[in-house]
C-alpha atoms as a PDB file:
ATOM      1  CA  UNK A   1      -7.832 -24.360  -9.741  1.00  0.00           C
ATOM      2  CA  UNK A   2     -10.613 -23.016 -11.992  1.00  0.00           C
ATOM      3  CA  UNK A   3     -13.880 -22.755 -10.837  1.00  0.00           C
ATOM      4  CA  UNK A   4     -15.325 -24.775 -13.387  1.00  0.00           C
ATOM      5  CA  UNK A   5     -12.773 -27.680 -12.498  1.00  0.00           C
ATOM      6  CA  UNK A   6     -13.687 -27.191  -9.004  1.00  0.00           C
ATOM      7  CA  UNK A   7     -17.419 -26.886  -9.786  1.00  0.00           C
ATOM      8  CA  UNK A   8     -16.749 -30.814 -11.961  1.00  0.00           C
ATOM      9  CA  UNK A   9     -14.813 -32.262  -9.057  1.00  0.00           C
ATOM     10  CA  UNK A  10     -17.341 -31.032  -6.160  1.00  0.00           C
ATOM     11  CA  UNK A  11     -20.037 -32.904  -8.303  1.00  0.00           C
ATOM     12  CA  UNK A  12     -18.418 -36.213  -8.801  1.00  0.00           C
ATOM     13  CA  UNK A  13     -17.011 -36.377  -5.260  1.00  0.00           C
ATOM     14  CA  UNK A  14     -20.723 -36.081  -4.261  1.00  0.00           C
ATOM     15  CA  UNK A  15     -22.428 -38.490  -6.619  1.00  0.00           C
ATOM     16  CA  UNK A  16     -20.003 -40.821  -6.574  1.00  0.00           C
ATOM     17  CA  UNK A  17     -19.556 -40.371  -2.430  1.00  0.00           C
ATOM     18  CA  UNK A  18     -23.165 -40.463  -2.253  1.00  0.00           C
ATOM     19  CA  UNK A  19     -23.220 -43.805  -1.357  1.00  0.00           C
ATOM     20  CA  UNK A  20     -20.573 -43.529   1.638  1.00  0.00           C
ATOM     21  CA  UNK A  21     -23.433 -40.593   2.293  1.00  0.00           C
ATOM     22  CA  UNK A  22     -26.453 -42.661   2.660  1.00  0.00           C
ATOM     23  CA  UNK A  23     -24.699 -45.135   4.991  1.00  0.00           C
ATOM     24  CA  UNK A  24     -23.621 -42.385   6.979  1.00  0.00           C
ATOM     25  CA  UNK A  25     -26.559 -39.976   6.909  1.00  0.00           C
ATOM     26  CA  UNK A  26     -29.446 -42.677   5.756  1.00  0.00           C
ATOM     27  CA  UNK A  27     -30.930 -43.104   8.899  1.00  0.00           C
ATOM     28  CA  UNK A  28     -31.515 -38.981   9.437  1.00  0.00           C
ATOM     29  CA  UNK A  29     -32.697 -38.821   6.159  1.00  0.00           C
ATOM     30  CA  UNK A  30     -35.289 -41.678   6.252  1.00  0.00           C
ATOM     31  CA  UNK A  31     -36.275 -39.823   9.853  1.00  0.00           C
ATOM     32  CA  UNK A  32     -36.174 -36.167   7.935  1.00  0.00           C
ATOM     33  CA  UNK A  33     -38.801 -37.960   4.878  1.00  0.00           C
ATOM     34  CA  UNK A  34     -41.104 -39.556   7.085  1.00  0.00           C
ATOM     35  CA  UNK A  35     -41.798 -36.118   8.881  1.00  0.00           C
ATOM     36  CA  UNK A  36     -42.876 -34.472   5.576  1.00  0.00           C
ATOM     37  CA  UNK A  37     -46.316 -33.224   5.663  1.00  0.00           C
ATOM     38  CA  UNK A  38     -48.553 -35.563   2.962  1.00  0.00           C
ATOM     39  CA  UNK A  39     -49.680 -32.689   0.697  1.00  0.00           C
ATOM     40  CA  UNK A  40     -46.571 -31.045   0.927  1.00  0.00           C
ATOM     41  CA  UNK A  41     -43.446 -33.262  -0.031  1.00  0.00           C
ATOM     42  CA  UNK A  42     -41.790 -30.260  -1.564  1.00  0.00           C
ATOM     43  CA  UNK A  43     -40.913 -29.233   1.551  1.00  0.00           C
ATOM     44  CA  UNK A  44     -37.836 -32.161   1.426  1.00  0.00           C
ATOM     45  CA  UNK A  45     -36.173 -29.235  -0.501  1.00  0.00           C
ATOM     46  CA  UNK A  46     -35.454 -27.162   2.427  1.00  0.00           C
ATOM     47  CA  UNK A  47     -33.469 -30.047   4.176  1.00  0.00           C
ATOM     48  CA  UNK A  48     -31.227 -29.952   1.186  1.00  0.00           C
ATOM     49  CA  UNK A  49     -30.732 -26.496   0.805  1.00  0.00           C
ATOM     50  CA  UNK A  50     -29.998 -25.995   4.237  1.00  0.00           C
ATOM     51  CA  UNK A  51     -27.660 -28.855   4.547  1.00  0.00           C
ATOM     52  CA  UNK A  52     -25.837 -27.177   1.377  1.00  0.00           C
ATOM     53  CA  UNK A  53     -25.634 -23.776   3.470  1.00  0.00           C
ATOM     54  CA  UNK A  54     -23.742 -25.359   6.214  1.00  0.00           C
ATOM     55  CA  UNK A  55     -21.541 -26.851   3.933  1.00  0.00           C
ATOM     56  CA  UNK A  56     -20.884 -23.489   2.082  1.00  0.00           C
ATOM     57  CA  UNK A  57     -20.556 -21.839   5.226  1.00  0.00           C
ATOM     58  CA  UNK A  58     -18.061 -23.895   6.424  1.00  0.00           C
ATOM     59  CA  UNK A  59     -16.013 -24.077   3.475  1.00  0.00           C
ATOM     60  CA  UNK A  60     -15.705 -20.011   3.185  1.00  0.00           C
ATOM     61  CA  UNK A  61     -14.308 -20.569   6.664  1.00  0.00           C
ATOM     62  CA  UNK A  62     -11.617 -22.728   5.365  1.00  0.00           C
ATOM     63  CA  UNK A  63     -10.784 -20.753   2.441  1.00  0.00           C
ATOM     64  CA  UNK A  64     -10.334 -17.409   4.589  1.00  0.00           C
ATOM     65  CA  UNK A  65      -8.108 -19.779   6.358  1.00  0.00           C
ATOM     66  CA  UNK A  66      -6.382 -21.138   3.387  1.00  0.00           C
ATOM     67  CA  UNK A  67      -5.982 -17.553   1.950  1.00  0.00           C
ATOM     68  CA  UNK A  68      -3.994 -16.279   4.800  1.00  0.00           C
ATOM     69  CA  UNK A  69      -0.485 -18.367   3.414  1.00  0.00           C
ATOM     70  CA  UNK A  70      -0.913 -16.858   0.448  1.00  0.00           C
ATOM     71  CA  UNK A  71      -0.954 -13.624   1.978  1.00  0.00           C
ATOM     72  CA  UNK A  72       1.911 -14.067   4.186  1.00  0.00           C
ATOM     73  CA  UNK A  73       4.035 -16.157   2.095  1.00  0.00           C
ATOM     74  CA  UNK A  74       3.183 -14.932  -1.631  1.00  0.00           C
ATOM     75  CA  UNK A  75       6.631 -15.897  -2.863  1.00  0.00           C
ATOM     76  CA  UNK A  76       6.269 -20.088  -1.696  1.00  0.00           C
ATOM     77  CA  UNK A  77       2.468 -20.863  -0.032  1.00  0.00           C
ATOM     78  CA  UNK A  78       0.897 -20.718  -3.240  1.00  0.00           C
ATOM     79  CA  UNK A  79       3.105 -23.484  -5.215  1.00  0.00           C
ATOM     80  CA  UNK A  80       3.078 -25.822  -1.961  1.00  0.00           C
ATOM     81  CA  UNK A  81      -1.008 -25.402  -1.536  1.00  0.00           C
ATOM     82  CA  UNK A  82      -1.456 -25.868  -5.001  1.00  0.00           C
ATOM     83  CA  UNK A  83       0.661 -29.596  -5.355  1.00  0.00           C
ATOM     84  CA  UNK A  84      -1.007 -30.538  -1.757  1.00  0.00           C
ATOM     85  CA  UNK A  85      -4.483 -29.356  -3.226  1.00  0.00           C
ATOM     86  CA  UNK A  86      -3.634 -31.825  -6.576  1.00  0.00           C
ATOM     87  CA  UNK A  87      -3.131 -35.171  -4.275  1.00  0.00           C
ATOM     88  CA  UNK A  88      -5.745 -34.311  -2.526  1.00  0.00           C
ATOM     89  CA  UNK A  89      -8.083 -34.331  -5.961  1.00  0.00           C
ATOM     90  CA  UNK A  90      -5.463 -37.554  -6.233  1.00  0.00           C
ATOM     91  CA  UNK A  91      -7.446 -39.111  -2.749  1.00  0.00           C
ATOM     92  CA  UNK A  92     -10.653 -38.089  -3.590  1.00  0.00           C
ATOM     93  CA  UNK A  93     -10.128 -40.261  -7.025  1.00  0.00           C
ATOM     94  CA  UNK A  94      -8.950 -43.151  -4.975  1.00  0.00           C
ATOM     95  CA  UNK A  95     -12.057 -42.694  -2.746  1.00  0.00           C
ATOM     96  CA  UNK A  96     -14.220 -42.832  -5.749  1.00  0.00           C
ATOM     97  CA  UNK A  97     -13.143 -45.473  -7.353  1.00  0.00           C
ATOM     98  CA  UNK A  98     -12.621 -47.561  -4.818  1.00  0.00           C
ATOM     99  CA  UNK A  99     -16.007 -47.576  -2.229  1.00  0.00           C
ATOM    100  CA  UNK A 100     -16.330 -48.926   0.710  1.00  0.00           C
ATOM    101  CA  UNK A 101     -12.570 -49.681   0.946  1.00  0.00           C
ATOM    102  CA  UNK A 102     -11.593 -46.353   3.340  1.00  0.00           C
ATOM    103  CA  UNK A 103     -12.965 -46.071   6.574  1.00  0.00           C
ATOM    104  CA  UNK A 104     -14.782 -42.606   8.119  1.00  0.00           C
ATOM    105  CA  UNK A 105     -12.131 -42.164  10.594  1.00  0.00           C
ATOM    106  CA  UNK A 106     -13.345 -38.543  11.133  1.00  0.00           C
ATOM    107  CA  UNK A 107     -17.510 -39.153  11.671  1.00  0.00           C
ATOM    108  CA  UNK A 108     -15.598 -42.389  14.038  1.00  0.00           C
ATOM    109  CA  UNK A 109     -14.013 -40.146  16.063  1.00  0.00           C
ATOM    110  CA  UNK A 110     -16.637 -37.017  16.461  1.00  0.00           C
ATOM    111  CA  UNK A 111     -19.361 -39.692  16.815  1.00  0.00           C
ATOM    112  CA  UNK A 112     -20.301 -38.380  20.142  1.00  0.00           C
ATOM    113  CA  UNK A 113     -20.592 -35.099  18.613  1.00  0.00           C
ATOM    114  CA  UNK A 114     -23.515 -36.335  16.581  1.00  0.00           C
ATOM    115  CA  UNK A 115     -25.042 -38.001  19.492  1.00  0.00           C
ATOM    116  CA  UNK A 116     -24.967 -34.796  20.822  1.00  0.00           C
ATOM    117  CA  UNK A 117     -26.620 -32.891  18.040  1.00  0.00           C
ATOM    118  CA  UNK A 118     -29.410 -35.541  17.069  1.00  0.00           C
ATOM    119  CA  UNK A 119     -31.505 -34.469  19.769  1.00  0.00           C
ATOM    120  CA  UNK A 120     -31.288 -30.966  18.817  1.00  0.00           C
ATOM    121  CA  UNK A 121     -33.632 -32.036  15.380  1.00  0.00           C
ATOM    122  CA  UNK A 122     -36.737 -32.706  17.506  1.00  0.00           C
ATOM    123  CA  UNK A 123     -36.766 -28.750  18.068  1.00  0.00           C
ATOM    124  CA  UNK A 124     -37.688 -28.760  14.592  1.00  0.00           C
ATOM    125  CA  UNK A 125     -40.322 -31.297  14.599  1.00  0.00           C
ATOM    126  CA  UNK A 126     -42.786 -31.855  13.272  1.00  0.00           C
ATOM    127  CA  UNK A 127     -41.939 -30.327  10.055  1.00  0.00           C
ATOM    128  CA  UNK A 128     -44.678 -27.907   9.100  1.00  0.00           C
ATOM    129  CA  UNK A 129     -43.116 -25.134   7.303  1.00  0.00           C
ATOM    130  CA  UNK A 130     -40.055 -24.503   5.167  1.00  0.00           C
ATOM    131  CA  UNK A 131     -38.370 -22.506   8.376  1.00  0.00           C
ATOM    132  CA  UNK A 132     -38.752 -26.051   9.859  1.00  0.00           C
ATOM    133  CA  UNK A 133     -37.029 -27.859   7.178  1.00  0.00           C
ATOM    134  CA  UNK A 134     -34.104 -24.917   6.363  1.00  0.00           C
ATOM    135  CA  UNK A 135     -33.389 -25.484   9.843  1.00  0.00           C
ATOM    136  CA  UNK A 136     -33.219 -29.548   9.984  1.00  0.00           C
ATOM    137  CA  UNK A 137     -31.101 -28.920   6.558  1.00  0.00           C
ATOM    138  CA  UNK A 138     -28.694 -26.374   8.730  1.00  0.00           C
ATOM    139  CA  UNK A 139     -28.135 -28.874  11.677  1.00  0.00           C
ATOM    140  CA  UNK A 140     -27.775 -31.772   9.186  1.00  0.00           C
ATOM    141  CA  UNK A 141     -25.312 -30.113   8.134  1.00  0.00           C
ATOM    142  CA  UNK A 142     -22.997 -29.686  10.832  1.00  0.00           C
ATOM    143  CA  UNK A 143     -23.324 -33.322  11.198  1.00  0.00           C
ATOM    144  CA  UNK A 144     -19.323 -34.872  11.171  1.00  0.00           C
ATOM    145  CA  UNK A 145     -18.705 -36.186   7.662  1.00  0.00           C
ATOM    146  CA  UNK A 146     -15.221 -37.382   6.667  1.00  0.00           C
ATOM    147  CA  UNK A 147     -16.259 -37.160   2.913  1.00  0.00           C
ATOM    148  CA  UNK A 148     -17.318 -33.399   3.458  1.00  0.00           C
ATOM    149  CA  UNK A 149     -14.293 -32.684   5.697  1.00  0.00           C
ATOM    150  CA  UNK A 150     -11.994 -34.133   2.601  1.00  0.00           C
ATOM    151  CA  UNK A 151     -13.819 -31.231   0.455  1.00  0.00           C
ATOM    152  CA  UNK A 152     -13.357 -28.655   3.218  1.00  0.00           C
ATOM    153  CA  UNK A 153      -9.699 -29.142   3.083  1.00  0.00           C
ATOM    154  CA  UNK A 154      -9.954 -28.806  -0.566  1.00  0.00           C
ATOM    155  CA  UNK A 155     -11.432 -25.475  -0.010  1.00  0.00           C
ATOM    156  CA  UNK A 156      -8.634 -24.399   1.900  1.00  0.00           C
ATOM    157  CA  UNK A 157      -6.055 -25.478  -0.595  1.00  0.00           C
ATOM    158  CA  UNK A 158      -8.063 -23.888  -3.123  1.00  0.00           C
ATOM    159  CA  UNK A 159      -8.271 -20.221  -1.497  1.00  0.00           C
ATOM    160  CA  UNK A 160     -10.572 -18.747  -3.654  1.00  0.00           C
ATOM    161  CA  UNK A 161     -14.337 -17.580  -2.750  1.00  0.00           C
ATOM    162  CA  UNK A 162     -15.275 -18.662  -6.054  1.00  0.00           C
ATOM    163  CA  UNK A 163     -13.606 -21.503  -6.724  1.00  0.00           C
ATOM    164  CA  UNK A 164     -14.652 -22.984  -3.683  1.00  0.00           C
ATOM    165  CA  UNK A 165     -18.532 -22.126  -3.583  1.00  0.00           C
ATOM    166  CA  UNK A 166     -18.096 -23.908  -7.059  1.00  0.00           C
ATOM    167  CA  UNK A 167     -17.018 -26.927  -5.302  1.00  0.00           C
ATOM    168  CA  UNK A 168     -19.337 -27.367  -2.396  1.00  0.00           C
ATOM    169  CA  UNK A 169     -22.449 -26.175  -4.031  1.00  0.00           C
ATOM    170  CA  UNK A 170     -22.282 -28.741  -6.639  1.00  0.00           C
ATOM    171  CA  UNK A 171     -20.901 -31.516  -3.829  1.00  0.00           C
ATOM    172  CA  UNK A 172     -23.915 -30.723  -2.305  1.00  0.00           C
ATOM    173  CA  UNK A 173     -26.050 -31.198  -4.950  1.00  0.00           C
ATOM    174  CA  UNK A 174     -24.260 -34.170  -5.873  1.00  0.00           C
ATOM    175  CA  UNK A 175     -25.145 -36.129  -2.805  1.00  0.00           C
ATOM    176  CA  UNK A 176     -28.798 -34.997  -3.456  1.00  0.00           C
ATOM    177  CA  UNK A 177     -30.449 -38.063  -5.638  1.00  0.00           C
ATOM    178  CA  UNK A 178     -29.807 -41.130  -3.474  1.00  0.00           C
ATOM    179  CA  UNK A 179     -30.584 -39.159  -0.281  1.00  0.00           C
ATOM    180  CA  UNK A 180     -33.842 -37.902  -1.842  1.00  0.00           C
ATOM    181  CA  UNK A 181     -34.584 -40.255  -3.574  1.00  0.00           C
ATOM    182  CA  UNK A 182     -36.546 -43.517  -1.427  1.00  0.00           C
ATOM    183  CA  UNK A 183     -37.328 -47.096  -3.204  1.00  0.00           C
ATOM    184  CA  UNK A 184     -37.010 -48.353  -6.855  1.00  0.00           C
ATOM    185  CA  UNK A 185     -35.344 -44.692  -8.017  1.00  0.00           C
ATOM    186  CA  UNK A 186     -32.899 -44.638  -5.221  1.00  0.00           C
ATOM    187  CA  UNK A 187     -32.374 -48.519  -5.912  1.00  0.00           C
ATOM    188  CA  UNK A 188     -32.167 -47.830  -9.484  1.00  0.00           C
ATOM    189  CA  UNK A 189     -29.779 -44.558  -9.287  1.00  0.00           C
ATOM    190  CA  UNK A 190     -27.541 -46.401  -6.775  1.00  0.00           C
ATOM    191  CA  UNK A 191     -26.984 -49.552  -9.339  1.00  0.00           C
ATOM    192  CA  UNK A 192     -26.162 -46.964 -12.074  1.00  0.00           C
ATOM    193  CA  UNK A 193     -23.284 -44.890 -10.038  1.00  0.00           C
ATOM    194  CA  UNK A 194     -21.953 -48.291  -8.474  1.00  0.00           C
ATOM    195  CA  UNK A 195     -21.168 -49.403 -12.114  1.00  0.00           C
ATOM    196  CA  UNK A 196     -17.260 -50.054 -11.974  1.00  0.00           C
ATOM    197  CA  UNK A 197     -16.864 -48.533 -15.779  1.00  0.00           C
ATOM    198  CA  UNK A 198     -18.118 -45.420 -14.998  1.00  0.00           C
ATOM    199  CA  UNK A 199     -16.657 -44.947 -11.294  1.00  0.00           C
ATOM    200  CA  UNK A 200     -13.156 -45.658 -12.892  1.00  0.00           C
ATOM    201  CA  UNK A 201     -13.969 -42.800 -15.330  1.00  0.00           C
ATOM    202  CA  UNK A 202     -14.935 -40.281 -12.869  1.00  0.00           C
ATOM    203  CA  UNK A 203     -12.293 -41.515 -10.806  1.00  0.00           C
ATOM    204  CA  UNK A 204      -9.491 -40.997 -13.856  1.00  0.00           C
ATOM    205  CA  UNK A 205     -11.471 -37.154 -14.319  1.00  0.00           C
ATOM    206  CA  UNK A 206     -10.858 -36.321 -10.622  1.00  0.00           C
ATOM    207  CA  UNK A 207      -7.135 -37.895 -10.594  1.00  0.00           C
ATOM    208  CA  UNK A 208      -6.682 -36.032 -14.348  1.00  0.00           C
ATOM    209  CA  UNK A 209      -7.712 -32.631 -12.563  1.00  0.00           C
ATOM    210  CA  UNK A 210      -5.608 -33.295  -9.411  1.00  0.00           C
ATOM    211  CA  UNK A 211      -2.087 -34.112 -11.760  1.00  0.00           C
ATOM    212  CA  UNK A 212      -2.814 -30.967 -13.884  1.00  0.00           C
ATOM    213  CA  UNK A 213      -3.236 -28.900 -10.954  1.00  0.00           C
ATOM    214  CA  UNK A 214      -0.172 -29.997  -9.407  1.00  0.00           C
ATOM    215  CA  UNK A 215       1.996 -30.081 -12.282  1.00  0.00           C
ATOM    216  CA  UNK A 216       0.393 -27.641 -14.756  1.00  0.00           C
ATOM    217  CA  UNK A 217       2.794 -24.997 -14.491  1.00  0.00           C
ATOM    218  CA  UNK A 218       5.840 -27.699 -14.848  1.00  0.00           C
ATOM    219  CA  UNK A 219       4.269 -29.463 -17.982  1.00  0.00           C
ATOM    220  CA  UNK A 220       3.149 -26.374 -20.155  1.00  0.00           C
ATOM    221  CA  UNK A 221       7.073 -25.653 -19.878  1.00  0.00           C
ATOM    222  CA  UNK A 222       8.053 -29.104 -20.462  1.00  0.00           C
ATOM    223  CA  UNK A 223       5.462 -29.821 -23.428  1.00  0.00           C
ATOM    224  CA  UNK A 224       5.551 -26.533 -25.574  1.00  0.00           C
ATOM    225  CA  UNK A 225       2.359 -27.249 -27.743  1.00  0.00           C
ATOM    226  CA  UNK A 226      -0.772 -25.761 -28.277  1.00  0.00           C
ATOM    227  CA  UNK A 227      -3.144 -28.688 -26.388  1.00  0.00           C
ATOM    228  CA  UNK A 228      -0.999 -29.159 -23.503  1.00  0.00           C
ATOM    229  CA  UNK A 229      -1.134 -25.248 -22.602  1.00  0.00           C
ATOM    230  CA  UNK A 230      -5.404 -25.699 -23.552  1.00  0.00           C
ATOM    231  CA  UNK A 231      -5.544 -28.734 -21.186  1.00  0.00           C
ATOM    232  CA  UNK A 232      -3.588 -27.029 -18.482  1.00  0.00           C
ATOM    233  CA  UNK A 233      -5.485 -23.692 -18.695  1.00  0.00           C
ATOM    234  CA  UNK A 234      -8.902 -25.552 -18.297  1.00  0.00           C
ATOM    235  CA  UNK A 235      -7.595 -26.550 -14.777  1.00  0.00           C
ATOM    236  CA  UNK A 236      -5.227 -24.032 -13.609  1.00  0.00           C
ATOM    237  CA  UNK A 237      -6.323 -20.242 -13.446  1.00  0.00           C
ATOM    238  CA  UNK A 238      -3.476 -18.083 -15.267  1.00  0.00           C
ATOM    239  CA  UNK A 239      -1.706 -15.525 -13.421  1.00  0.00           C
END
């Protein structure tokens, strides 16, 4: 997968997961906002940014991971982890376009995990400095999210460094707006990504990107024509 696919699916699967995001991580955040210093809100930043290094960290774990098929089984690892990377862009879309219908089976089950790490973010407290809020962002982080583990094994399918910094970075950022955000503009941004319209669109994107990487190869031999070899290259890197 390209990185500029990657980077387009990482950013929908956030904003449009952003909502499964603030019903999982709402209450930490609200907690994280309220500890903000009055004359320096900027430092809400840091939570983010940290949060986004954990998730980049993790997913560079994967992708060593995923890389090591590839290097021991050149000849048939790559085609399998590239059709099971394709339905899993194929779930994502499902997850997108239809919220609130799958459950978080993976935050369920490590939820005394996060009991366990909550505590740890009054270390950090009161937040006075952007150390203090890199290092609420870090923990947050490591916080167990189904949605982020769903990108994770993305990155592992994916087995690229690039491709996959593409992907979390802008997930990441993509969950940023609604858990920044607080009243009418989070109110406001949430009504505007729940709109069915344009959740089916990014939904059709995300399932678009997942088919092509599956079946590229297969359908620029099947369909010999100029477009189909364009449409195929934007989503699947030659060689």
């Amino acid at each position: 997968m390209t990185p500029e696919a990657a980077l387009l699916a990482g950013l929908l699967a956030g904003l449009f997961g952003s909502t499964h995001c603030l019903g999982m991580c709402g209450g930490i955040a609200g907690m994280l906002h309220a500890q903000l210093p009055g004359e320096r809100p900027w430092l809400a930043a840091g939570f983010h940014l940290g949060r986004i290094a954990s998730y980049l960290a993790i997913g560079l774990i994967a992708t060593g991971i995923g890389m090591l098929p590839a290097t021991l089984l050149p000849d048939h690892a790559p085609m399998v982890m590239r059709i099971l990377l394709g339905l899993m862009l194929v779930a994502m879309a499902f997850y997108i376009a239809l919220p609130g219908r799958f459950r978080d089976v993976a935050g369920e089950l490590a939820a005394p995990l996060t009991r366990r790490l909550t505590p740890l973010f009054a270390r950090f407290l009161p937040v006075k400095s952007l150390d203090n809020a890199l290092g609420l962002g870090l923990l947050w982080g490591l916080l167990p999210c189904g949605l982020l583990y769903s990108v994770v094994a993305a990155a592992v399918l994916l087995a690229d460094p690039l491709a996959t910094t593409a992907m979390i970075v802008s997930f990441g950022i993509g969950t940023v707006p609604l858990l920044l955000g607080t009243g009418l503009a989070a109110l406001k941004f949430r009504s505007a990504i729940n709109r069915r319209g344009l959740r089916l669109l990014a939904a059709a994107l995300v399932a678009l990107s997942g088919l092509l990487v599956a079946l590229g190869p297969w359908l620029g031999h099947l369909i010999d024509h100029p477009w189909m070899q364009f449409v195929v290259d934007c989503v699947t890197p030659q060689g």
